[in-house]
PDB file of N, CA and C in Angstrom:
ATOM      1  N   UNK A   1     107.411 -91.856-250.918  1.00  0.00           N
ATOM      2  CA  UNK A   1     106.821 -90.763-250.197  1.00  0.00           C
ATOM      3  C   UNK A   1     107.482 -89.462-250.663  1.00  0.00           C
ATOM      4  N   UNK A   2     106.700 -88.585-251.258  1.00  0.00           N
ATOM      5  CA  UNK A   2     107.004 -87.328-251.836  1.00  0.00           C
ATOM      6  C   UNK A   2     107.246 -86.040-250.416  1.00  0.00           C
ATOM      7  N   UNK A   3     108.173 -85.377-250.472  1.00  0.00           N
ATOM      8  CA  UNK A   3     108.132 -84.179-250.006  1.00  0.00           C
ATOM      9  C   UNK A   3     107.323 -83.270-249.857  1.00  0.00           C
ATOM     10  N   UNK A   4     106.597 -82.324-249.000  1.00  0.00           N
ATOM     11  CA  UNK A   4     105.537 -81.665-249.432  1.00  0.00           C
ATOM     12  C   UNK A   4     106.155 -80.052-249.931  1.00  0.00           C
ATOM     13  N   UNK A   5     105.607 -79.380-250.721  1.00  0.00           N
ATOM     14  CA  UNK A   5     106.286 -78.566-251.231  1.00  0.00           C
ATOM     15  C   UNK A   5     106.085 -77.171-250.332  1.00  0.00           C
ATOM     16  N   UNK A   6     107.414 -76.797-250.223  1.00  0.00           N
ATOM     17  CA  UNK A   6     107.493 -75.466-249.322  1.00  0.00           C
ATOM     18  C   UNK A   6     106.662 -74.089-250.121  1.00  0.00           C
ATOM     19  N   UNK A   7     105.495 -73.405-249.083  1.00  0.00           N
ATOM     20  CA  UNK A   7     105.188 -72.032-249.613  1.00  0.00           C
ATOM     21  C   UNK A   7     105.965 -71.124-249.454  1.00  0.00           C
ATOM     22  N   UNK A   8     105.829 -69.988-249.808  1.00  0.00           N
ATOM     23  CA  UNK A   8     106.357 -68.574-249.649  1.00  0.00           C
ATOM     24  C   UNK A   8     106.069 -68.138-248.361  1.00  0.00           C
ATOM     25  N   UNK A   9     106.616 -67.716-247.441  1.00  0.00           N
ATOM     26  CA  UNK A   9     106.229 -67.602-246.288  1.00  0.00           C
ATOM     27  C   UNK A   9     105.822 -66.256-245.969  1.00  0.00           C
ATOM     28  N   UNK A  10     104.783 -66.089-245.398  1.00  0.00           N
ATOM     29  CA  UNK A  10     103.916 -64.778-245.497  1.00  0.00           C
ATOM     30  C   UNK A  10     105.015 -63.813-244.401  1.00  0.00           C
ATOM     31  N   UNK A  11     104.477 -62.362-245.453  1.00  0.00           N
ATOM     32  CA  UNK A  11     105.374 -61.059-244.923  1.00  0.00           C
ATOM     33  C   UNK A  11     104.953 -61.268-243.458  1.00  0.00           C
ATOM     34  N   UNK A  12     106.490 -60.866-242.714  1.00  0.00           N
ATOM     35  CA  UNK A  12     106.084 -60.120-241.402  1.00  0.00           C
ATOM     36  C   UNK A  12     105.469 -59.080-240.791  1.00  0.00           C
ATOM     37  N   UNK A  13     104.527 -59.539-239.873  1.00  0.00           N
ATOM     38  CA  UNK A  13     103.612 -57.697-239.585  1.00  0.00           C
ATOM     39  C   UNK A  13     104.887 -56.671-238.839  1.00  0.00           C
ATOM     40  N   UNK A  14     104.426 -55.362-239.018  1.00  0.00           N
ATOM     41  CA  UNK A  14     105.185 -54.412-238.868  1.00  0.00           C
ATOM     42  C   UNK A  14     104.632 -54.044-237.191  1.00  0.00           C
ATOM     43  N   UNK A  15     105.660 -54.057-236.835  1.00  0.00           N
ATOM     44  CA  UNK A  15     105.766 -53.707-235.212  1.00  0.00           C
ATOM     45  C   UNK A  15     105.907 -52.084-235.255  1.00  0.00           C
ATOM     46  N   UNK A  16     105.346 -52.126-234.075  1.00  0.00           N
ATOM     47  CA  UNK A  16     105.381 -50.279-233.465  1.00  0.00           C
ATOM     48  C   UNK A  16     106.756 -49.743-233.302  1.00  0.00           C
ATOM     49  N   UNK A  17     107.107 -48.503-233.850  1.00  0.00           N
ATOM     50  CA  UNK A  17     107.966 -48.014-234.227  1.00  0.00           C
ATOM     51  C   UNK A  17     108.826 -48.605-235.789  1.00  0.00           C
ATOM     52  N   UNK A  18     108.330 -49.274-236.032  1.00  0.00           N
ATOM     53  CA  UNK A  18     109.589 -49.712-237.310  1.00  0.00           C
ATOM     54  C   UNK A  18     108.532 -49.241-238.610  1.00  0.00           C
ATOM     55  N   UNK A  19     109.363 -49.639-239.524  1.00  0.00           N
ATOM     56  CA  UNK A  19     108.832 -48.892-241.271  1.00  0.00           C
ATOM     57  C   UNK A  19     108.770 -50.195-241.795  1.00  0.00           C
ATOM     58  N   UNK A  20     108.098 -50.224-242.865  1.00  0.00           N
ATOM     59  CA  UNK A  20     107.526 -51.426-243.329  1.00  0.00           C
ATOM     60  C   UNK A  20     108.612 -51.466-244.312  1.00  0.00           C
ATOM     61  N   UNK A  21     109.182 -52.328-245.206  1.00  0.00           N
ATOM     62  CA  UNK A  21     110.596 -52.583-246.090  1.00  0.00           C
ATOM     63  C   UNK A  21     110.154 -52.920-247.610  1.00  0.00           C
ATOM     64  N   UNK A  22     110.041 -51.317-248.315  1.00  0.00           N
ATOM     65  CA  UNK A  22     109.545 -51.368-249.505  1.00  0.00           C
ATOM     66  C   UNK A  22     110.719 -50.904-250.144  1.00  0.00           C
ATOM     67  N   UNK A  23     110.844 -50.816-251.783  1.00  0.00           N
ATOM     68  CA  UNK A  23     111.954 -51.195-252.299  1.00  0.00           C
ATOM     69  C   UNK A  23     111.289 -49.504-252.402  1.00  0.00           C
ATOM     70  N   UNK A  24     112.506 -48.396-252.340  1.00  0.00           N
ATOM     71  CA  UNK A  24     112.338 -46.908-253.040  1.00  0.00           C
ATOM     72  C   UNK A  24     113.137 -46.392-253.594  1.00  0.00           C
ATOM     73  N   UNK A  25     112.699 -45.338-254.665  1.00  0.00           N
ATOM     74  CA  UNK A  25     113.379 -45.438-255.974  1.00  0.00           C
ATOM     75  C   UNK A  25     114.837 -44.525-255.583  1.00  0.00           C
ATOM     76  N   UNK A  26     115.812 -44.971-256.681  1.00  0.00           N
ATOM     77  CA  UNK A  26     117.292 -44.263-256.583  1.00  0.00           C
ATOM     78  C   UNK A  26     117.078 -43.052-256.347  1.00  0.00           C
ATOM     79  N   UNK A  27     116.492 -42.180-256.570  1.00  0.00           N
ATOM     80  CA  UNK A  27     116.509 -40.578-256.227  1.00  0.00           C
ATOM     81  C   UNK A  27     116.209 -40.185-255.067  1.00  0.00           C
ATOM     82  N   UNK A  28     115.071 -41.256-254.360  1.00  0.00           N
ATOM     83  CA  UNK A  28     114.767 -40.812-252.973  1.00  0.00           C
ATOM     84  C   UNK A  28     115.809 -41.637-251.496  1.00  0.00           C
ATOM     85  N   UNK A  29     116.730 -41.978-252.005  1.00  0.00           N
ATOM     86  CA  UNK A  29     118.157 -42.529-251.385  1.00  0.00           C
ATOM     87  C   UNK A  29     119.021 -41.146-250.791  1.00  0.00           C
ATOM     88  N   UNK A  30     119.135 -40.944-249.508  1.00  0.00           N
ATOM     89  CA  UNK A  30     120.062 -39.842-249.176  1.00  0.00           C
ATOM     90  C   UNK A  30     121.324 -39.892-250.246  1.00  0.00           C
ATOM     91  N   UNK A  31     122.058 -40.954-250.211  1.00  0.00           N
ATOM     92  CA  UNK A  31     123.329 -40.826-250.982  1.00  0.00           C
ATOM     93  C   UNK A  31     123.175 -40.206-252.658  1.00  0.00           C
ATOM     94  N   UNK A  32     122.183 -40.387-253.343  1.00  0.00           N
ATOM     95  CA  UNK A  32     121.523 -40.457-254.517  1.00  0.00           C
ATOM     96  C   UNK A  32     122.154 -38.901-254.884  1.00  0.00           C
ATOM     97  N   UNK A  33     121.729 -38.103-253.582  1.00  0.00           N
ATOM     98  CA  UNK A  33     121.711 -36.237-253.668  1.00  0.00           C
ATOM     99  C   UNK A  33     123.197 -36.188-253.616  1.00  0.00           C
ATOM    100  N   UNK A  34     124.280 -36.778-253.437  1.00  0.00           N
ATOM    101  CA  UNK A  34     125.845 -36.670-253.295  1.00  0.00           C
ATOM    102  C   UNK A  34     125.952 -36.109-254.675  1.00  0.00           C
ATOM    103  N   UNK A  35     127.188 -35.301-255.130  1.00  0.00           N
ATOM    104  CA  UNK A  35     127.762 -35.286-256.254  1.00  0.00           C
ATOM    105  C   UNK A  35     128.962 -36.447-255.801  1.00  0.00           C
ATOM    106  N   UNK A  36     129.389 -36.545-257.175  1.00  0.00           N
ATOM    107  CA  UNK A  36     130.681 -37.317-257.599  1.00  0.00           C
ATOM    108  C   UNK A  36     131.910 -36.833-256.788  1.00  0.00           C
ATOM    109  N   UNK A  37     132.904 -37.862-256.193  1.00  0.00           N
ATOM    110  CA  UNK A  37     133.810 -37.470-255.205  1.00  0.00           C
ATOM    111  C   UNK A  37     134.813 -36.738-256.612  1.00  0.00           C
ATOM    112  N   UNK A  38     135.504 -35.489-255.816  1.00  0.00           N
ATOM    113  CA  UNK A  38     135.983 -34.221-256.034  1.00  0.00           C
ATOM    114  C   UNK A  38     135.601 -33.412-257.286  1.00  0.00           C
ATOM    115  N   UNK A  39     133.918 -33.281-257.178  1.00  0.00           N
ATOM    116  CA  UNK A  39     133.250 -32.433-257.668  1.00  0.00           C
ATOM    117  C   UNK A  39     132.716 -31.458-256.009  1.00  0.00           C
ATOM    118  N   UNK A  40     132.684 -29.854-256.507  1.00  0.00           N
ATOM    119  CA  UNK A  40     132.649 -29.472-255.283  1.00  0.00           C
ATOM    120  C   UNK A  40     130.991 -29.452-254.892  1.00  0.00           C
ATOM    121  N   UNK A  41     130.362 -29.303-253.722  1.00  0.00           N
ATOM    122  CA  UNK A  41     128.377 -29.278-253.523  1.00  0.00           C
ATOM    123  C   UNK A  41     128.598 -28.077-253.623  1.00  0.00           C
ATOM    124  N   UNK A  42     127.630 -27.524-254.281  1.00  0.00           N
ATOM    125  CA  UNK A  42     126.713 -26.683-254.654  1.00  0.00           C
ATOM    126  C   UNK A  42     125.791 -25.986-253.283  1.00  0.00           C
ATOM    127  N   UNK A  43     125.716 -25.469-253.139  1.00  0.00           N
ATOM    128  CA  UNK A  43     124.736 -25.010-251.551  1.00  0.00           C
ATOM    129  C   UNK A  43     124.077 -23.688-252.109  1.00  0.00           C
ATOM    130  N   UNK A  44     122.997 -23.367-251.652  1.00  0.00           N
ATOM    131  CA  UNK A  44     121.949 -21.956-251.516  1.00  0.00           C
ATOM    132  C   UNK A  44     122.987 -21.446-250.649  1.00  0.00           C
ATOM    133  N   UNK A  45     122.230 -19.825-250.721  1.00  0.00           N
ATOM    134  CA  UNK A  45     122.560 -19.387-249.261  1.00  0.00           C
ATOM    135  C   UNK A  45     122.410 -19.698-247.942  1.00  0.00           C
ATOM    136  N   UNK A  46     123.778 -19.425-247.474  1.00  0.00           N
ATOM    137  CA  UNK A  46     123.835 -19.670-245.820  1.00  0.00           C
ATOM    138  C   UNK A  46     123.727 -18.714-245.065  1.00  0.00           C
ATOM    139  N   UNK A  47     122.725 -18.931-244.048  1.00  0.00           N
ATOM    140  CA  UNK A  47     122.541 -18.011-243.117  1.00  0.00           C
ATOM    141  C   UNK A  47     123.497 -18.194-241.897  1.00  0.00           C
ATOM    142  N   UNK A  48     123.932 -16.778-241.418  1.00  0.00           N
ATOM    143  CA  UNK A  48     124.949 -17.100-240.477  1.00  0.00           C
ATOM    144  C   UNK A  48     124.771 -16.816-239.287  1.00  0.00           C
ATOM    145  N   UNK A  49     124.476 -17.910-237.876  1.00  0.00           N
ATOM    146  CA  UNK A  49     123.838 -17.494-236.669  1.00  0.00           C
ATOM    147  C   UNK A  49     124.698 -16.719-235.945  1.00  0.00           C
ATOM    148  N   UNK A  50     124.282 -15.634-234.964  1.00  0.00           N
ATOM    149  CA  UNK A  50     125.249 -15.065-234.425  1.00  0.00           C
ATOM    150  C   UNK A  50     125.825 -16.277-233.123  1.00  0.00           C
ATOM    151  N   UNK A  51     126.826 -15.477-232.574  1.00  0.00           N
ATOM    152  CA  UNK A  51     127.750 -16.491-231.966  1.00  0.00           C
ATOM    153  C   UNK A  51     127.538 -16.272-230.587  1.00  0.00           C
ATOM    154  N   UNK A  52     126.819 -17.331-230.317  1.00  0.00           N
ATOM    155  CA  UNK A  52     126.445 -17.582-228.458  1.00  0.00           C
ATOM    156  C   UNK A  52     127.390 -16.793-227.583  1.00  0.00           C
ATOM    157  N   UNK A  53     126.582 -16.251-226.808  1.00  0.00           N
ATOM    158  CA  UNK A  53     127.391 -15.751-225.853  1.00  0.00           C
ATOM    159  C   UNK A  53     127.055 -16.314-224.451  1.00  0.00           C
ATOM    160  N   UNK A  54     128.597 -16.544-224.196  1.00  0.00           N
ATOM    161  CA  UNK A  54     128.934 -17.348-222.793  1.00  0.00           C
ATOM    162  C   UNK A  54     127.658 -16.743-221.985  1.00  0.00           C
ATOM    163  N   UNK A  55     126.773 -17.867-221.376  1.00  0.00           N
ATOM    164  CA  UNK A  55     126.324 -17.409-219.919  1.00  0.00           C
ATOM    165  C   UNK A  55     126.697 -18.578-218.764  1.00  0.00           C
ATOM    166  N   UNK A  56     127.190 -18.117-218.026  1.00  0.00           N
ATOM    167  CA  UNK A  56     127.431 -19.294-216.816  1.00  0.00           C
ATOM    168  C   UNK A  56     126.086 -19.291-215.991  1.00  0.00           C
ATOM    169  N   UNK A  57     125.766 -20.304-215.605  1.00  0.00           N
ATOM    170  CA  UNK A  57     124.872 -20.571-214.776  1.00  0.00           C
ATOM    171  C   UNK A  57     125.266 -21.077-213.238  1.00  0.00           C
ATOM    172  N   UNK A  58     124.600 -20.449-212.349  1.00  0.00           N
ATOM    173  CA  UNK A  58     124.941 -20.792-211.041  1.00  0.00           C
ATOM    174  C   UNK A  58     123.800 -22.054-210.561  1.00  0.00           C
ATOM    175  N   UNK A  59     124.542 -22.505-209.322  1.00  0.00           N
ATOM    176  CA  UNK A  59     123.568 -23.432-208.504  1.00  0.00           C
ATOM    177  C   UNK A  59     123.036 -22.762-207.591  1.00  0.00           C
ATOM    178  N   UNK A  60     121.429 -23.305-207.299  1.00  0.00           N
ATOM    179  CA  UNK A  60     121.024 -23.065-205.931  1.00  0.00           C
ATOM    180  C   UNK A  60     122.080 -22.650-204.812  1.00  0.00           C
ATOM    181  N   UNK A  61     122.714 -23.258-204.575  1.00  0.00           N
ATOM    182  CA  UNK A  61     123.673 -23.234-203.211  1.00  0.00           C
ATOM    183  C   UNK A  61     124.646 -22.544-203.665  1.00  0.00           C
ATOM    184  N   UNK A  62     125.280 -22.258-205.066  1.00  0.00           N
ATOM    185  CA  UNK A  62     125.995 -21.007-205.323  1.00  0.00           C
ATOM    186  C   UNK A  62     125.796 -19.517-204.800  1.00  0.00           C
ATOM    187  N   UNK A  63     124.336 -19.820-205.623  1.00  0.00           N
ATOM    188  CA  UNK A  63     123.811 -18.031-205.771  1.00  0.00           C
ATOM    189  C   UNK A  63     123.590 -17.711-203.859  1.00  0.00           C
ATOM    190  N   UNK A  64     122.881 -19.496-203.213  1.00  0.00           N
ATOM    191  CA  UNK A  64     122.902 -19.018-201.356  1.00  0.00           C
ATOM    192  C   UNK A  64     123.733 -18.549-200.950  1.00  0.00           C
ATOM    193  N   UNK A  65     125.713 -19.163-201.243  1.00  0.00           N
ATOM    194  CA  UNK A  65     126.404 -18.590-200.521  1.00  0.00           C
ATOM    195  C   UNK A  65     126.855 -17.109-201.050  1.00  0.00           C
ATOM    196  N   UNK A  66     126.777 -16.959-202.275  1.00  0.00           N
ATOM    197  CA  UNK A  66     126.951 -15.323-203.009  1.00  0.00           C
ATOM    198  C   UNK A  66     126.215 -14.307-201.856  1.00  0.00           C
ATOM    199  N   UNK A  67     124.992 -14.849-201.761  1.00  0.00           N
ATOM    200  CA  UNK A  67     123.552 -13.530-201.177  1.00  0.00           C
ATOM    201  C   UNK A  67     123.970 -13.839-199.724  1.00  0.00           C
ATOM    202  N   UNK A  68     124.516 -14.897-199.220  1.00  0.00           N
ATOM    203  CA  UNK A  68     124.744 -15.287-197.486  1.00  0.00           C
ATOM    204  C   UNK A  68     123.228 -15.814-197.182  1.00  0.00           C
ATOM    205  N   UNK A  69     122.771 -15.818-198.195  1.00  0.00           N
ATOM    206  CA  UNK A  69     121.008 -16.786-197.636  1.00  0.00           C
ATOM    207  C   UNK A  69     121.133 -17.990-197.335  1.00  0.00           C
ATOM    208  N   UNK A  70     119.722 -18.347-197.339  1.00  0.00           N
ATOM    209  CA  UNK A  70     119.499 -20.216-197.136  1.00  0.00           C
ATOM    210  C   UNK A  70     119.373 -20.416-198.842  1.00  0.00           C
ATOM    211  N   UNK A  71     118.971 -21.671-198.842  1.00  0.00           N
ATOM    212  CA  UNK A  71     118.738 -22.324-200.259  1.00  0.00           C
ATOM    213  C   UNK A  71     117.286 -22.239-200.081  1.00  0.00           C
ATOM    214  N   UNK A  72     116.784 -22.406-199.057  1.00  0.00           N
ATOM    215  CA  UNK A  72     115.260 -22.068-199.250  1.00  0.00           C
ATOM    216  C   UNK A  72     114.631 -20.715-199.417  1.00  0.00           C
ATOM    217  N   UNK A  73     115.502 -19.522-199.505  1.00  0.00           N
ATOM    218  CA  UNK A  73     115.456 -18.354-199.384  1.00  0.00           C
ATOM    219  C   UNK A  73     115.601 -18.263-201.381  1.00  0.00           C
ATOM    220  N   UNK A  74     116.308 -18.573-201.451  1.00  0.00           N
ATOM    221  CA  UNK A  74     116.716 -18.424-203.364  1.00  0.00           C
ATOM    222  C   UNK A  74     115.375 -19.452-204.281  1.00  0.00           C
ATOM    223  N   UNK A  75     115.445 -20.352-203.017  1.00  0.00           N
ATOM    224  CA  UNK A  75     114.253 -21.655-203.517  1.00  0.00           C
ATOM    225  C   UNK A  75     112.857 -20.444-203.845  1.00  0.00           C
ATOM    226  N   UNK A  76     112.499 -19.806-202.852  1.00  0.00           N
ATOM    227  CA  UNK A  76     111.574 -18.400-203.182  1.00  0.00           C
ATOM    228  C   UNK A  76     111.650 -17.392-203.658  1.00  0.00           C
ATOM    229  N   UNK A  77     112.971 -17.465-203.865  1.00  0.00           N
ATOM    230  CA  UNK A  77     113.019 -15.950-204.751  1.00  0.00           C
ATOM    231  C   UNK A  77     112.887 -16.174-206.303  1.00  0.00           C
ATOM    232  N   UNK A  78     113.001 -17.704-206.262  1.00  0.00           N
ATOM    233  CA  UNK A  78     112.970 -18.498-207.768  1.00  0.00           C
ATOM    234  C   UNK A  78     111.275 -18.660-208.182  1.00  0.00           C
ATOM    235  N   UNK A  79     110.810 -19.232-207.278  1.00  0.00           N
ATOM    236  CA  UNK A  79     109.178 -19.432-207.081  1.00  0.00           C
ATOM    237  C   UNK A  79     108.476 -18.383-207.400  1.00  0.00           C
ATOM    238  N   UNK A  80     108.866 -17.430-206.673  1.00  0.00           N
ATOM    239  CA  UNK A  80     108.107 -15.743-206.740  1.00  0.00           C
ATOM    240  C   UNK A  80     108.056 -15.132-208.194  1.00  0.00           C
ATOM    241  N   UNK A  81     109.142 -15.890-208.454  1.00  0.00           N
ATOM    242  CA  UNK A  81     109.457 -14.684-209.951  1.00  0.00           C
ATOM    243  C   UNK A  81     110.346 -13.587-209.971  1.00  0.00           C
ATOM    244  N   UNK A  82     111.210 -13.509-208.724  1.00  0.00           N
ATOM    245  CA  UNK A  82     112.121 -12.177-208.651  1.00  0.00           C
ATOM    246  C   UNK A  82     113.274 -12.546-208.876  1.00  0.00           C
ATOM    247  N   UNK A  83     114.002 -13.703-208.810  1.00  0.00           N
ATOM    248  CA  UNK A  83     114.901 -13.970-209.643  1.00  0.00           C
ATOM    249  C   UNK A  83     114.845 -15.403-210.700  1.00  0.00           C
ATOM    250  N   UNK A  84     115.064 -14.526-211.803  1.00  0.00           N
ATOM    251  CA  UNK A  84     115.020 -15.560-212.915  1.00  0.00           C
ATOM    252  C   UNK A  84     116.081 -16.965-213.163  1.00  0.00           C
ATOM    253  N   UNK A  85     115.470 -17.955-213.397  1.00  0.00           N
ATOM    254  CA  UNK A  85     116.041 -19.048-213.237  1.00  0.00           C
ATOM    255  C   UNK A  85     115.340 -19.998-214.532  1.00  0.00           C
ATOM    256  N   UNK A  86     116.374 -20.921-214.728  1.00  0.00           N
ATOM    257  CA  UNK A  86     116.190 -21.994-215.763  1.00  0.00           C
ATOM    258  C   UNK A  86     115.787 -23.291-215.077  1.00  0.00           C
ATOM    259  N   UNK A  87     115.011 -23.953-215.588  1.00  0.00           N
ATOM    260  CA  UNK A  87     114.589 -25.674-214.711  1.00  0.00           C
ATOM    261  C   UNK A  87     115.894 -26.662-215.705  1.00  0.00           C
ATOM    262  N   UNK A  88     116.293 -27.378-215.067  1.00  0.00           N
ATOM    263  CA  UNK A  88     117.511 -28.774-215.865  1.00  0.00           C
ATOM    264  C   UNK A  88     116.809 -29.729-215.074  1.00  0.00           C
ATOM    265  N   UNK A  89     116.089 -30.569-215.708  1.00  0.00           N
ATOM    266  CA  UNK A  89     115.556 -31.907-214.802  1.00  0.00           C
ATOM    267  C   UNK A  89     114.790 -31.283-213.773  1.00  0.00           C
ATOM    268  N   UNK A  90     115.328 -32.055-212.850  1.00  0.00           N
ATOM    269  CA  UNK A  90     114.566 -31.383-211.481  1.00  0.00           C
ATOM    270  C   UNK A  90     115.180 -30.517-210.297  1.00  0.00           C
ATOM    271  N   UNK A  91     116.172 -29.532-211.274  1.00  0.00           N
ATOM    272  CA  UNK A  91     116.891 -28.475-210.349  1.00  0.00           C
ATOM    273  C   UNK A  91     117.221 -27.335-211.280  1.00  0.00           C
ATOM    274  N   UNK A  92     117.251 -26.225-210.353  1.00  0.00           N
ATOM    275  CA  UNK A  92     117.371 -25.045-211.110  1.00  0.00           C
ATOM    276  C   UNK A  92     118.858 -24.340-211.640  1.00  0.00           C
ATOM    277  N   UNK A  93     118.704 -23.919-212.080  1.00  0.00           N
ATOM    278  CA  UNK A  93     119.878 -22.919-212.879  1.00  0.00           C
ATOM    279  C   UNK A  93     120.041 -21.373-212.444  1.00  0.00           C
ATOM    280  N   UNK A  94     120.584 -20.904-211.948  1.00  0.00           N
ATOM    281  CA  UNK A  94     120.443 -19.274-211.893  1.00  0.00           C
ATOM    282  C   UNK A  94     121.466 -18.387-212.884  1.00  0.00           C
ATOM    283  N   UNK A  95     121.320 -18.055-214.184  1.00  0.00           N
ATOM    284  CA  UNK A  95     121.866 -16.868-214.994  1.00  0.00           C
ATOM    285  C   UNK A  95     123.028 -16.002-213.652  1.00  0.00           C
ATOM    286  N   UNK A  96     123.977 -15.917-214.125  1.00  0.00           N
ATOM    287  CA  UNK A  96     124.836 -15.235-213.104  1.00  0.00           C
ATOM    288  C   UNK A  96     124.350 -13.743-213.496  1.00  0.00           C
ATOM    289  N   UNK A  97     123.479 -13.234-214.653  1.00  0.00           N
ATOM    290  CA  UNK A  97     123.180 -11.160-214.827  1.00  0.00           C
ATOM    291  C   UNK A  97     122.566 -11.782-213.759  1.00  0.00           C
ATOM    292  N   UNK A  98     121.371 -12.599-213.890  1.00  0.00           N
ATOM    293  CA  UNK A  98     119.986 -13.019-213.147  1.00  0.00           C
ATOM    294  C   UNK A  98     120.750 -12.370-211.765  1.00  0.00           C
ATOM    295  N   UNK A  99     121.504 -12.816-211.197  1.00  0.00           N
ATOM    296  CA  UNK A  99     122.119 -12.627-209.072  1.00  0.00           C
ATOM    297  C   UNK A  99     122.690 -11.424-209.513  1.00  0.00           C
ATOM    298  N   UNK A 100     123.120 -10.484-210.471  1.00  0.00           N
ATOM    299  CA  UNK A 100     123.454  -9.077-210.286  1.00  0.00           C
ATOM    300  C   UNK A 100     122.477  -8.268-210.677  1.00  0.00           C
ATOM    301  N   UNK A 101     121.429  -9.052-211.223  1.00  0.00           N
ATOM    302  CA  UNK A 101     120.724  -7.493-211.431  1.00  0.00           C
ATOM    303  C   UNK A 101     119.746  -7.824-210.192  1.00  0.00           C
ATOM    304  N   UNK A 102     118.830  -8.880-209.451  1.00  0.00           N
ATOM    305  CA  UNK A 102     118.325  -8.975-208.277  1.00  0.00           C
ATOM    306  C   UNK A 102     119.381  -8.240-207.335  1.00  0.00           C
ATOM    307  N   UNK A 103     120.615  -8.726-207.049  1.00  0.00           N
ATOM    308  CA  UNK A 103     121.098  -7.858-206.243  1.00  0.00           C
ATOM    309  C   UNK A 103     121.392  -6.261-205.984  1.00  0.00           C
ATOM    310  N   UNK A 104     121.629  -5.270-207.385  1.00  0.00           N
ATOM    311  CA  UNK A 104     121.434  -4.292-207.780  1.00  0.00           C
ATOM    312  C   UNK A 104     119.862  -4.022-207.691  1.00  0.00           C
ATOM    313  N   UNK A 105     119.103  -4.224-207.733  1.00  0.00           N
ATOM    314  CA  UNK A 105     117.767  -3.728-207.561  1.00  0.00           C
ATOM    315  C   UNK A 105     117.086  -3.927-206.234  1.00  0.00           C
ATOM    316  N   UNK A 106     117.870  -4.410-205.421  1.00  0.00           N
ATOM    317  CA  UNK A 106     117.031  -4.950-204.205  1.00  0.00           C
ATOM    318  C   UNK A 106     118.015  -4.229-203.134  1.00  0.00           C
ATOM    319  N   UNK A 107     118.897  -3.177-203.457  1.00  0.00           N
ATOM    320  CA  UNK A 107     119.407  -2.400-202.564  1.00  0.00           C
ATOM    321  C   UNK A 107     119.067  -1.502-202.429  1.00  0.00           C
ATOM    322  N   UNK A 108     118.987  -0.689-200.669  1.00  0.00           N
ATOM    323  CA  UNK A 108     117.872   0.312-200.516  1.00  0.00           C
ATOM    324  C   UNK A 108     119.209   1.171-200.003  1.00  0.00           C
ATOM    325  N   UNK A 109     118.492   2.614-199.402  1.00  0.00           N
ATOM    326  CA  UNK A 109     119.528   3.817-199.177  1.00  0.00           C
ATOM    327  C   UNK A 109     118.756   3.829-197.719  1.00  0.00           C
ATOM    328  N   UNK A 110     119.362   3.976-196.962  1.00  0.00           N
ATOM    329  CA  UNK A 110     119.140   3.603-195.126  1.00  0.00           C
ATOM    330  C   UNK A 110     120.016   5.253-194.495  1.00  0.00           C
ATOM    331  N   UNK A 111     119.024   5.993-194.529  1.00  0.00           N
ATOM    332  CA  UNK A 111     119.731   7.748-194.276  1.00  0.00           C
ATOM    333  C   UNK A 111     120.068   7.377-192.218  1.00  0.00           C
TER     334      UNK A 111
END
């Protein structure tokens, strides 16, 4: 009784998200673009970003106890559009200019 002879076993299908596994040529290899270790890289010009400037961000319940409000009071002043605020997930951010310049502009002169 003879063995039966093994086929080649057919490619695997390509699942969602993955890349199909083709052989590509030496040049299109990230490492390929390296120079030789202690030869120096070569670079174009670099553009140079300016350098962030610190902003602290307050909480809801920060900027409440700053103003002596509620949180539902800042919760509307955020809504309205009169003081500017950032969304993180599902809570806000308040710019600390954001609570001095609302506060500077929202003071009246009472003769």
């Amino acid at each position: 009784m003879s063995m039966p002879q093994r086929t080649a076993t057919p490619a695997r299908p390509v699942g969602y998200g993955q890349r199909p596994m083709t052989a590509r040529p030496l040049a299109a290899h990230p490492m390929a673009m390296r120079p030789a270790p202690g030869q120096p890289m070569t670079a174009g010009p670099v553009m140079q970003r300016p350098a962030p400037r610190p902003v602290s961000f307050l909480t809801v319940t920060e900027v409440a106890a700053i103003m002596r409000v509620s949180k539902m009071t800042v919760y509307r002043l955020v809504h309205a559009g009169e003081l500017a605020a950032v969304r993180v997930g599902r809570s806000f951010r308040v710019p600390e200019p954001a609570v001095r310049d609302y506060l500077a502009g929202a003071r009246t002169d009472v003769a």
